[in-house]
Protein backbone atom coordinates (compact mmCIF):
# COMPACT_ATOMS: atom_id res chain seq x y z
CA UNK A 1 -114.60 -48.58 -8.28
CA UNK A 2 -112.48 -51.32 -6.43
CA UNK A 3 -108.95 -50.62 -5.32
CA UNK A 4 -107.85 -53.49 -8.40
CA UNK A 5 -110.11 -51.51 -10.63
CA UNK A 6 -107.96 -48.29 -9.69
CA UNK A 7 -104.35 -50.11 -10.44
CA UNK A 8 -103.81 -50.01 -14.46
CA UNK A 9 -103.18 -53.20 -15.94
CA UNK A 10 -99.71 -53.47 -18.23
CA UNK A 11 -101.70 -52.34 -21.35
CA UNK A 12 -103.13 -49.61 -19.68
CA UNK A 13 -100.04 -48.77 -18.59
CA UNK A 14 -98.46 -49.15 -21.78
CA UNK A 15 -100.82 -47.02 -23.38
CA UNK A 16 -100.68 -44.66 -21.41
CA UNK A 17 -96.42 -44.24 -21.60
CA UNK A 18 -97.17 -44.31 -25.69
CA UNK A 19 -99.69 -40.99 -25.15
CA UNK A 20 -96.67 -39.36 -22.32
CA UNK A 21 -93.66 -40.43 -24.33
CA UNK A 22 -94.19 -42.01 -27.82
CA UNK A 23 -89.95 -42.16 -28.15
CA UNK A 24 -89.50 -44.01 -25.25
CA UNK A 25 -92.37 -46.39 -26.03
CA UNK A 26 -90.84 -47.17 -29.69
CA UNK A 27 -87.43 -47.73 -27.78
CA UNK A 28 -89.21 -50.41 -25.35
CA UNK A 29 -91.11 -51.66 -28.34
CA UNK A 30 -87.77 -52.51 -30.07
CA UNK A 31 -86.36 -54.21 -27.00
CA UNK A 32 -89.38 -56.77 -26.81
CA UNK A 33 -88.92 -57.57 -30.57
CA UNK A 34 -84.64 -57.76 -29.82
CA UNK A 35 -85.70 -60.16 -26.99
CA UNK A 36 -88.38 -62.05 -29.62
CA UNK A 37 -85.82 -62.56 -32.41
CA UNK A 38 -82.83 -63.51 -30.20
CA UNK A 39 -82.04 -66.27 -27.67
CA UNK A 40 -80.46 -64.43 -24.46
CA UNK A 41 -77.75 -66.94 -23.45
CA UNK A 42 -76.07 -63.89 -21.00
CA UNK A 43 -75.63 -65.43 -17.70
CA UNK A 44 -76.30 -62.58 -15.49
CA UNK A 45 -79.56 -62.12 -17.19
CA UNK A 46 -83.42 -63.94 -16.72
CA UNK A 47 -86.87 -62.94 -16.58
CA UNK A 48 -89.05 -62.31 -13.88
CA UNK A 49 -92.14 -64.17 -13.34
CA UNK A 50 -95.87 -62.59 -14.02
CA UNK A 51 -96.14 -62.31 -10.47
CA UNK A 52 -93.24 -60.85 -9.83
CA UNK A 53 -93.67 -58.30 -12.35
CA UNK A 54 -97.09 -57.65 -10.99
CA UNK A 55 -95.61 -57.03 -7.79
CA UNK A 56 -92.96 -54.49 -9.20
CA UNK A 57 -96.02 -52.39 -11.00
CA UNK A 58 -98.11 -52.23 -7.95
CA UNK A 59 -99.12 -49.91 -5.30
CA UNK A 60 -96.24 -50.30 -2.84
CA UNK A 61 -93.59 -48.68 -6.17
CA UNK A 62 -94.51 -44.90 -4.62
CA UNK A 63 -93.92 -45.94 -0.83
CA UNK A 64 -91.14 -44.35 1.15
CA UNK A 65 -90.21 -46.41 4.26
CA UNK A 66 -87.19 -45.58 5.24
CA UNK A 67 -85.84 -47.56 8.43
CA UNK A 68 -86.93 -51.21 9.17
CA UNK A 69 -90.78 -52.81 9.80
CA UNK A 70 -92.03 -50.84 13.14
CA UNK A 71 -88.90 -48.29 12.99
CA UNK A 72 -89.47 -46.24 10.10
CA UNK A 73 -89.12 -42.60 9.72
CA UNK A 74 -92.71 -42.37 8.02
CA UNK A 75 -95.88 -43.20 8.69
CA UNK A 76 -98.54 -45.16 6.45
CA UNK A 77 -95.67 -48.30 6.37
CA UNK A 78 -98.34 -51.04 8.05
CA UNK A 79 -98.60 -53.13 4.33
CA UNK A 80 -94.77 -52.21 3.85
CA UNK A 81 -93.64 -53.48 6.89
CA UNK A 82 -95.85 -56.82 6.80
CA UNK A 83 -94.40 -57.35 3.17
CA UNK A 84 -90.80 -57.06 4.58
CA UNK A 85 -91.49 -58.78 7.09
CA UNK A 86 -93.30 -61.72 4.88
CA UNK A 87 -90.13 -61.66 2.28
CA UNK A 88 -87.59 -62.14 5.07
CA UNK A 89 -89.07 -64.80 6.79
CA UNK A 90 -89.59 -66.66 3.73
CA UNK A 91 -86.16 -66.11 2.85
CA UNK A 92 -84.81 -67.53 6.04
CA UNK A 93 -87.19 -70.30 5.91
CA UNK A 94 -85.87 -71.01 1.96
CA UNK A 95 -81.79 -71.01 3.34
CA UNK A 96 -82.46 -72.41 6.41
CA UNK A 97 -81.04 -68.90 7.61
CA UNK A 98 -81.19 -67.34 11.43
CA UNK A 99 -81.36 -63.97 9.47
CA UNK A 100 -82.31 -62.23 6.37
CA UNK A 101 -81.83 -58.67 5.15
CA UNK A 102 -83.75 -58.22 1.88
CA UNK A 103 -83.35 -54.25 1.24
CA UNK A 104 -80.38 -54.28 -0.51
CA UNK A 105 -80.98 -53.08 -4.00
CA UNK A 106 -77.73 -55.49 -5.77
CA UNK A 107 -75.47 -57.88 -4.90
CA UNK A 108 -72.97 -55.52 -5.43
CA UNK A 109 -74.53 -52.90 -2.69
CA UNK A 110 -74.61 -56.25 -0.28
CA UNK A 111 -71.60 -57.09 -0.73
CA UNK A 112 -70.40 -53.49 -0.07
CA UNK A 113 -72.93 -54.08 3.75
CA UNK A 114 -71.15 -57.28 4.16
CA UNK A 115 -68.10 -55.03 4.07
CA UNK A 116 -68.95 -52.36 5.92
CA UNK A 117 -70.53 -54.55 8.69
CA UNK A 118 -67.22 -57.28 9.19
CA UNK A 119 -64.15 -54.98 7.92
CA UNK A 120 -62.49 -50.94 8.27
CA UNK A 121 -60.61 -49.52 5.18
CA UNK A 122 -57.39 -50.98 4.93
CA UNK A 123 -58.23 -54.53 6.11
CA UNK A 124 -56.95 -57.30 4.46
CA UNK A 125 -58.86 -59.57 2.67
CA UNK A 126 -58.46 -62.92 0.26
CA UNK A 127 -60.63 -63.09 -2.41
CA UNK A 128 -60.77 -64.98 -6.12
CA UNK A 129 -58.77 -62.68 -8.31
CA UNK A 130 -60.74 -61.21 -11.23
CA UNK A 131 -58.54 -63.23 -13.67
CA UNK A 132 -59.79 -66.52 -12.84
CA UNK A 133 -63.62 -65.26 -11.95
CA UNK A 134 -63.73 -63.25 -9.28
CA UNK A 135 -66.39 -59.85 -9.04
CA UNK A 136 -65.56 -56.33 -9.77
CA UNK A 137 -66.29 -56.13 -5.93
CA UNK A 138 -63.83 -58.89 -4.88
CA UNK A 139 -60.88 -56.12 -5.69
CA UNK A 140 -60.88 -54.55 -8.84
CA UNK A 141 -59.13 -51.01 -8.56
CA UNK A 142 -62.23 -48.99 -10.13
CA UNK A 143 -64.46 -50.56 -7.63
CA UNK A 144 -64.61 -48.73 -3.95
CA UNK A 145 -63.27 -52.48 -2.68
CA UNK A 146 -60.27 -51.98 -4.96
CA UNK A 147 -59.96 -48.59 -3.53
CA UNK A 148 -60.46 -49.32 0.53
CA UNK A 149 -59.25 -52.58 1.02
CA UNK A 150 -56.23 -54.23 0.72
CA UNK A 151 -56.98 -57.43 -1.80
CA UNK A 152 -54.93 -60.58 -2.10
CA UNK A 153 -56.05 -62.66 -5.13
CA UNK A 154 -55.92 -66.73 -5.51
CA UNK A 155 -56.89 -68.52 -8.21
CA UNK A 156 -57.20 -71.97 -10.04
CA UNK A 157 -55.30 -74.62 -11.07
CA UNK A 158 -53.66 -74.29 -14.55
CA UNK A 159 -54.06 -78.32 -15.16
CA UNK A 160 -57.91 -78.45 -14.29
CA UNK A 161 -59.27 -74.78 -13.82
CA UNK A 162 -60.79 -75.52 -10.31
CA UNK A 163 -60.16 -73.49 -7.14
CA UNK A 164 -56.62 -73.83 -5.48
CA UNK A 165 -57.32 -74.82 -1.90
CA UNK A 166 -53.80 -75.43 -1.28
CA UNK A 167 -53.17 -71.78 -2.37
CA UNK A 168 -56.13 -70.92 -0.59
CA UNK A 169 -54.85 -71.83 2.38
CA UNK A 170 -50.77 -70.69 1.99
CA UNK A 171 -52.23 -66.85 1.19
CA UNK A 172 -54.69 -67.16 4.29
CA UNK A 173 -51.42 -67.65 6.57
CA UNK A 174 -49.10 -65.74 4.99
CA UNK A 175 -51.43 -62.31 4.79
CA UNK A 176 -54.04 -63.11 7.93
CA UNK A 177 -57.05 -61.69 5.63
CA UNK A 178 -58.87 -59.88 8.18
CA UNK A 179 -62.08 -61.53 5.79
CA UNK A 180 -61.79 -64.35 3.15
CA UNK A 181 -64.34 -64.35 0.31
CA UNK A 182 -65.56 -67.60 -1.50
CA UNK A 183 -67.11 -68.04 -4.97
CA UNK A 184 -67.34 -65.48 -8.39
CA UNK A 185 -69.21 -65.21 -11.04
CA UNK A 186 -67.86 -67.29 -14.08
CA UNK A 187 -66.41 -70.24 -11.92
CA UNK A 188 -68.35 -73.32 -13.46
CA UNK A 189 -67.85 -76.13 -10.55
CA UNK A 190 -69.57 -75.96 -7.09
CA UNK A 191 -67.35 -74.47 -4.59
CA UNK A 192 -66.38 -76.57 -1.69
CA UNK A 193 -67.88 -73.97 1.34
CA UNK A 194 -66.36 -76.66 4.33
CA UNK A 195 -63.01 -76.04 2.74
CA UNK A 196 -63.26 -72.34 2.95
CA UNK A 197 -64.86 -72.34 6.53
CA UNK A 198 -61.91 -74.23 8.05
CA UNK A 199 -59.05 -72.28 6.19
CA UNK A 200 -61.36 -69.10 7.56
CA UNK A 201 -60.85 -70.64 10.98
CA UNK A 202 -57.32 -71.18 10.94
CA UNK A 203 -56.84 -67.95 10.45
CA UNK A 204 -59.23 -66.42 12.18
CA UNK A 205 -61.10 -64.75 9.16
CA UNK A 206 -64.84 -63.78 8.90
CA UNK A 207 -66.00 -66.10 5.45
CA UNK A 208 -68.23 -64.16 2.74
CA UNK A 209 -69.95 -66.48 0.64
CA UNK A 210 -70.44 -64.62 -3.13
CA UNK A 211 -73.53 -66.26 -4.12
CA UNK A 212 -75.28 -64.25 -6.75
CA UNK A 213 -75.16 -66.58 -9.16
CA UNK A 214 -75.55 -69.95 -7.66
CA UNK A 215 -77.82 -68.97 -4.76
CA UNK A 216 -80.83 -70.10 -7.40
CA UNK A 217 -79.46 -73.62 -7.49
CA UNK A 218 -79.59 -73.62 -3.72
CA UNK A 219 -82.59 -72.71 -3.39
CA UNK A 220 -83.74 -75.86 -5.11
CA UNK A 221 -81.11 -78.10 -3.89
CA UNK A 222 -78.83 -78.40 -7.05
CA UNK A 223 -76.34 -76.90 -5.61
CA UNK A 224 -74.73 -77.28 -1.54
CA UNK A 225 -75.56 -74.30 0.72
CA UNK A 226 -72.91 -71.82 2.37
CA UNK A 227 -75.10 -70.66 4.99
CA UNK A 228 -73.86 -73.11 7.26
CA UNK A 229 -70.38 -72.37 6.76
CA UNK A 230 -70.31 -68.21 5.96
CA UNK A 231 -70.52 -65.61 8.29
CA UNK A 232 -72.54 -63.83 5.51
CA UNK A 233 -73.81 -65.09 2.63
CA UNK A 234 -74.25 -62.12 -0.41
CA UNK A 235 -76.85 -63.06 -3.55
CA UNK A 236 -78.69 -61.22 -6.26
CA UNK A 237 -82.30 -61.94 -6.19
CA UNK A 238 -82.86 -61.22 -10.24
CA UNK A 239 -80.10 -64.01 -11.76
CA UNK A 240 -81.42 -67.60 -10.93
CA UNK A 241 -83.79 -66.82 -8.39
CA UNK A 242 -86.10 -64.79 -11.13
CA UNK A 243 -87.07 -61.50 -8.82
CA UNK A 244 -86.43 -58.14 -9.07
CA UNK A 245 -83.16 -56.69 -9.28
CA UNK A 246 -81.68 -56.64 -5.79
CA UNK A 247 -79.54 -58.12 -2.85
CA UNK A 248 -80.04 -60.56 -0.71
CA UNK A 249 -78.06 -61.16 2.84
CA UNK A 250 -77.96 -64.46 4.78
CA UNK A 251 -76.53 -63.99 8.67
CA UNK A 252 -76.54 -65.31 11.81
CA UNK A 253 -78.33 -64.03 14.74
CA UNK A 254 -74.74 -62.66 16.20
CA UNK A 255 -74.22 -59.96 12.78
CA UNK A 256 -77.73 -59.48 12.29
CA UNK A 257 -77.66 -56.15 14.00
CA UNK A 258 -74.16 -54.98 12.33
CA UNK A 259 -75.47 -56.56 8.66
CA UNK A 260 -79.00 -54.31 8.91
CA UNK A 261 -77.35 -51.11 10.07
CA UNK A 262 -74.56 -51.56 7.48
CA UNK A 263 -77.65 -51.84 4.83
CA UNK A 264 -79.28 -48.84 6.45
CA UNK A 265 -78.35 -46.17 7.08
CA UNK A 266 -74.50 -46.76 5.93
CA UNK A 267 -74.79 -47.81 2.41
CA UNK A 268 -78.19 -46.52 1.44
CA UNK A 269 -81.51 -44.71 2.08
CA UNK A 270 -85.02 -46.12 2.31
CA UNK A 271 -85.84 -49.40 0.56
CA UNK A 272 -87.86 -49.63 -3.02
CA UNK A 273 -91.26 -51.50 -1.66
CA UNK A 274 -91.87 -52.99 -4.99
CA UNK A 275 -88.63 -54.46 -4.85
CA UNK A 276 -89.25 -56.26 -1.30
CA UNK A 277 -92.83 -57.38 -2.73
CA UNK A 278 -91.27 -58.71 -5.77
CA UNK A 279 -88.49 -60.47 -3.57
CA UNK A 280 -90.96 -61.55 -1.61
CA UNK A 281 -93.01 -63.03 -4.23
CA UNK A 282 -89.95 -64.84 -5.76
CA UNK A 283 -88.78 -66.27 -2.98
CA UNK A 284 -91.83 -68.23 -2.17
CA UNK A 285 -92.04 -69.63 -6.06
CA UNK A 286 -88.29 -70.67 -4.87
CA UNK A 287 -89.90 -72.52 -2.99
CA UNK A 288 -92.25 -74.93 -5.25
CA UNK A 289 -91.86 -77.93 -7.56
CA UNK A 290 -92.34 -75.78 -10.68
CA UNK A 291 -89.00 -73.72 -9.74
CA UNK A 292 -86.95 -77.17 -8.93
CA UNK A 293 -87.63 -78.94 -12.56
CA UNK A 294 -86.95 -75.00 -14.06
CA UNK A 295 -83.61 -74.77 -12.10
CA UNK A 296 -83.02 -78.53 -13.27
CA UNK A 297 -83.65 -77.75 -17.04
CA UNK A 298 -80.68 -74.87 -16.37
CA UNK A 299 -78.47 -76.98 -15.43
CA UNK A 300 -79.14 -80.30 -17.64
CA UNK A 301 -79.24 -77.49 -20.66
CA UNK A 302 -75.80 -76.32 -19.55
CA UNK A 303 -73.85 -79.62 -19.64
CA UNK A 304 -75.51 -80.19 -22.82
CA UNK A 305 -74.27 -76.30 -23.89
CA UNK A 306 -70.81 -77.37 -22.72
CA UNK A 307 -70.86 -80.50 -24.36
CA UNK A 308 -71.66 -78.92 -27.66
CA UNK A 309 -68.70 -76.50 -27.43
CA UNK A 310 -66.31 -79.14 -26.27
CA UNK A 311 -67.63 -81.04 -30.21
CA UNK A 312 -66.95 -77.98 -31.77
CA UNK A 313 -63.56 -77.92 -30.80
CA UNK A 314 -63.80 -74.82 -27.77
CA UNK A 315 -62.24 -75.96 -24.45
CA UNK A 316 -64.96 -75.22 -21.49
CA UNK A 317 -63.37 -74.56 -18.30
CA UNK A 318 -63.12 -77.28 -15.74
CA UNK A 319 -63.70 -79.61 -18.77
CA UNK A 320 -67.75 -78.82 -18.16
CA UNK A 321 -70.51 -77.61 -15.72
CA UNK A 322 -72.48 -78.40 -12.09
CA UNK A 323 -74.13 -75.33 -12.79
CA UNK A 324 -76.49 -73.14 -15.17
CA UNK A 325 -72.72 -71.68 -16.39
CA UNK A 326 -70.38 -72.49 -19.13
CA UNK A 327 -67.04 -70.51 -19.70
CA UNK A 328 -65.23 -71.91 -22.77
CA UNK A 329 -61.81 -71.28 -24.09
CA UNK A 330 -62.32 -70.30 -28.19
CA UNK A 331 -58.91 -69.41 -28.97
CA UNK A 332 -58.88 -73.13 -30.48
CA UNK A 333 -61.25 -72.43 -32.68
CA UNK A 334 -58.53 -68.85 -34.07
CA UNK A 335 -61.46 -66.41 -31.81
CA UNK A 336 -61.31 -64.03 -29.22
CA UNK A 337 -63.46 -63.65 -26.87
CA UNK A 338 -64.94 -60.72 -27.94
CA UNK A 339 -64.69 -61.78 -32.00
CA UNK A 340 -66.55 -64.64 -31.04
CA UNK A 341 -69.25 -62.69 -29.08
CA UNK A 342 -69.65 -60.10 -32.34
CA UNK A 343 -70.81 -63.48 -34.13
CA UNK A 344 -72.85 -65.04 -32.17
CA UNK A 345 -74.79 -61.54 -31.86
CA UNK A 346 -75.02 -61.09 -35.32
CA UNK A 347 -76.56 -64.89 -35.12
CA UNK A 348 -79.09 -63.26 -32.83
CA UNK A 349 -77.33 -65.94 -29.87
CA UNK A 350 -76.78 -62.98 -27.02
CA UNK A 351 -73.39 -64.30 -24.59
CA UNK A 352 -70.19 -62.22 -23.67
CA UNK A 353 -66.69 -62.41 -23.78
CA UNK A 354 -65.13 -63.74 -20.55
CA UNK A 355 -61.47 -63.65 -19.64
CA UNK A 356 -60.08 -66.93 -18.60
CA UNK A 357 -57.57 -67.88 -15.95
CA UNK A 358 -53.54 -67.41 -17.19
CA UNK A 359 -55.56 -65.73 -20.43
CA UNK A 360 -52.49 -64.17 -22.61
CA UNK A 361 -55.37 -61.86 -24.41
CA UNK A 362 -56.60 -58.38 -22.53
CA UNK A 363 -59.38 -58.35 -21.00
CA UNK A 364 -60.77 -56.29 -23.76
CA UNK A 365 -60.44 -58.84 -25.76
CA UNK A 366 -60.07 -62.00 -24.19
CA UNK A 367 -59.90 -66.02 -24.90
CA UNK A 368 -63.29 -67.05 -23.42
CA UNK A 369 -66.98 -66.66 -23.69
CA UNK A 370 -69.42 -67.19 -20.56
CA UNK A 371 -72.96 -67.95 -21.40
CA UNK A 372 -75.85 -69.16 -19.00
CA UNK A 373 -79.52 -71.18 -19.54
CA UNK A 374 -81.25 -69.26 -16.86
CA UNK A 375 -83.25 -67.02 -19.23
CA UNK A 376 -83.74 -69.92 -22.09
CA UNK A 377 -84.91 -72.52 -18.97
CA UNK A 378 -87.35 -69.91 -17.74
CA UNK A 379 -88.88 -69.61 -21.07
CA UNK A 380 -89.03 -73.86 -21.15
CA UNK A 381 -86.26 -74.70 -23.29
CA UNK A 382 -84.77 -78.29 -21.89
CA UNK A 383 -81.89 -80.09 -22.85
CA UNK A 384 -83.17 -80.76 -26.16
CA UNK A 385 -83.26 -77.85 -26.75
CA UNK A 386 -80.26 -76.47 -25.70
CA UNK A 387 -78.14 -79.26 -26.82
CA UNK A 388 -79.78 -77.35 -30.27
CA UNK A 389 -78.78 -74.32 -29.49
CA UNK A 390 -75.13 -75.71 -28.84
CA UNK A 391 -74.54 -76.97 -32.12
CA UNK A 392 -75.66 -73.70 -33.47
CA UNK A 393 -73.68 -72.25 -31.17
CA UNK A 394 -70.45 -74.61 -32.34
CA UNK A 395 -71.34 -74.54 -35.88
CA UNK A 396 -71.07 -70.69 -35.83
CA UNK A 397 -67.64 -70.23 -34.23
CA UNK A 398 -66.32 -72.87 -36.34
CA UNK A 399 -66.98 -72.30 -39.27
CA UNK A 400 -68.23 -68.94 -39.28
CA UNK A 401 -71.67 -67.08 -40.45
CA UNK A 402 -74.45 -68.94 -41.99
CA UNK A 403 -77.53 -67.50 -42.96
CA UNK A 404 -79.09 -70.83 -42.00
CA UNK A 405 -77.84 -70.52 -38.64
CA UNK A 406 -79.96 -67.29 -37.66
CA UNK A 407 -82.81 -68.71 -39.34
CA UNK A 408 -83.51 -71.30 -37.40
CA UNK A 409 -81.78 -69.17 -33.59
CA UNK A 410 -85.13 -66.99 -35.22
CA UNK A 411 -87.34 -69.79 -35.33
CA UNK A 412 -86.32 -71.29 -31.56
CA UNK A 413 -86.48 -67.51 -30.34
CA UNK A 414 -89.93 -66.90 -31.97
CA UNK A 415 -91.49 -70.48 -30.46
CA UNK A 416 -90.45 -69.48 -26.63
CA UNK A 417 -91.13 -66.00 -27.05
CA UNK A 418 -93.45 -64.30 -24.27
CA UNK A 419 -93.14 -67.52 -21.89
CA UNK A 420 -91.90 -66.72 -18.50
């Protein structure tokens, strides 16, 4: 028997879970058919690759290497070490990068390294307020940034929704952020890194650039780069880029050192393998023609999302998109956020509620929706497509439920089904 022979395949697998643990089986069962009768429009979700899900199931998922390639604290780590090894050069070759740190098992968990690496509890530090798009990890009080560092919020402009620089730049001098943090997660419009780096500068203020979402579009050139301009660039491998769940950290050669002991041992323990193989194996398909036209469908199949909502009578933020993301306003339409997210489940179209900047609703509630294409652009929807699944979309929150409606979100679900 050959060492492929002895790894089980995904059926065998499967089976083999249905003999162990027929409940938990059924339960993954009914999340395959969910996913087969529903279009997943969430835009912190998208599927992994074959390969990368090969990469998750194999050998290297029951290795322990704690520590770094040629320092760990257990022996057998030769293939583990070369795959590290292989995934952060390819990274830093993808980002043009001097360094890479590719343990880090979410962005969240980098962006607490990046913190731990640059700042001490009670530093200052200037971030996008959660109101207009910042992360739970940018300052929110049930986060541990929230709770060790003192956050100062800016935000966008009322008249256009994009990023006050001006205010940007009159909170950097008046609270000398000991760090200033750049980009969140449902701001629509590329964000202007130069702008950051020399208001960072004039105050003398490391520059974090939160890139989970857009790092994807980088990585195929739809979108401009902060590693030239951040100290450290944080990502998510498993939004745009299509790999596992995970961090990602971009340095220089000067924080490398503070950025991998922050990682380990500060933050966590030893690294999941499978994770690193899958990052590794996702960050080379970054790399090919194949992921530029997919990470160009996302983003034509956004404006045309947009577009749609904007016909329907919704108001999307920044009046549109540069990205795979579309926040819209639906209080026009007599929704909240969350009312109009109920729907649009029940349609089998899967998005969230999203507060918007100077939003009068709670949070729990809210006046926006946020919706992304990178799961519908992996399975090969295009802007036909999507410019569909917009009028759907527009036709439901105007004028309510229609049988016809999830009939034919069934139908477009069904067709893309199982493509990755």
């Amino acid at each position: 028997m050959t060492v492929t022979d002895a790894v089980p395949t995904h059926w065998e697998a499967s089976a083999a879970l249905r003999r162990a643990d027929p409940l938990v089986a059924d339960l993954l069962s009914a999340e395959a058919e969910r996913r087969a009768e529903s279009l997943q429009l969430l835009a912190g979700e998208n599927l992994t690759s074959p390969a990368v899900l090969a990469a998750l199931a194999g050998p290297l998922i029951d290795k322990y290497a704690e520590g770094y390639p040629g320092q760990r604290h257990h022996t057998g780590c030769a293939p583990a070490d070369t795959v590290e090894l292989l995934a952060v050069d390819r990274a830093r070759q993808l980002f043009a990068a001097p360094h890479a740190n590719v343990q880090a098992r979410s962005g969240t968990s980098a962006m607490l390294a990046a913190y731990a690496a640059l700042l001490r509890p009670g530093d200052t530090v200037l971030a996008m307020s959660l109101e207009h798009g910042g992360h739970l990890s940018a300052g929110s009080r049930s986060n541990f940034s929230g709770r060790w560092f003192d956050f100062v919020g800016y935000g966008v402009r009322e008249e256009d929704g994009l990023i006050d620089l001006e205010q940007v730049r009159e909170l950097a001098h008046r609270h000398r952020p000991k760090a200033i943090i750049a980009g969140g997660i449902s701001y629509p419009r590329h964000v202007d890194w130069a702008a950051f780096r020399q208001i960072a500068d004039e105050v003398d203020a490391y520059l974090i650039a939160s890139a989970a979402q857009t790092i994807g579009l980088v990585a195929a050139g739809a979108a401009p780069s902060p590693v030239p301009y951040a100290d450290v660039t944080v990502a998510a491998t498993h939004k745009l880029l299509r790999g596992p769940r995970g961090g990602l950290l971009l340095c220089g050669h000067e924080l490398a050192g503070r950025i991998d002991r922050a990682v380990f041992p500060f933050t966590q323990g030893g690294a999941a393998m499978n994770e690193v193989a899958g990052k590794a194996v996702a960050l080379a398909q970054a790399g090919t023609p194949e992921f530029t036209a997919y990470i160009r469908r996302a983003v034509s199949g956004a404006r045309a999302l947009a577009a749609a909502l904007a016909a329907a009578g919704a108001r999307p933020t920044t009046g549109g998109t540069d990205t795979h993301l579309v926040a819209a306003d639906v209080s026009p339409l007599g929704l909240s956020g969350i009312e109009a997210e109920r729907r649009c489940a029940a349609a089998g179209l899967m998005l969230g509620k999203c507060a918007l900047p100077f939003d009068p609703s709670p949070p729990t509630e809210a006046s926006g929706i946020r919706l992304g294409t990178g799961t519908a652009a992996a399975q090969g929807m295009g802007e036909e497509e999507l410019a569909e699944v917009g009028a759907l979309l527009g036709r439901l929150l105007a004028s309510g439920p229609d049988v016809r409606i999830r009939t034919r979100v069934q139908e477009l679900a069904r067709a893309f089904a199982g493509r990755r």
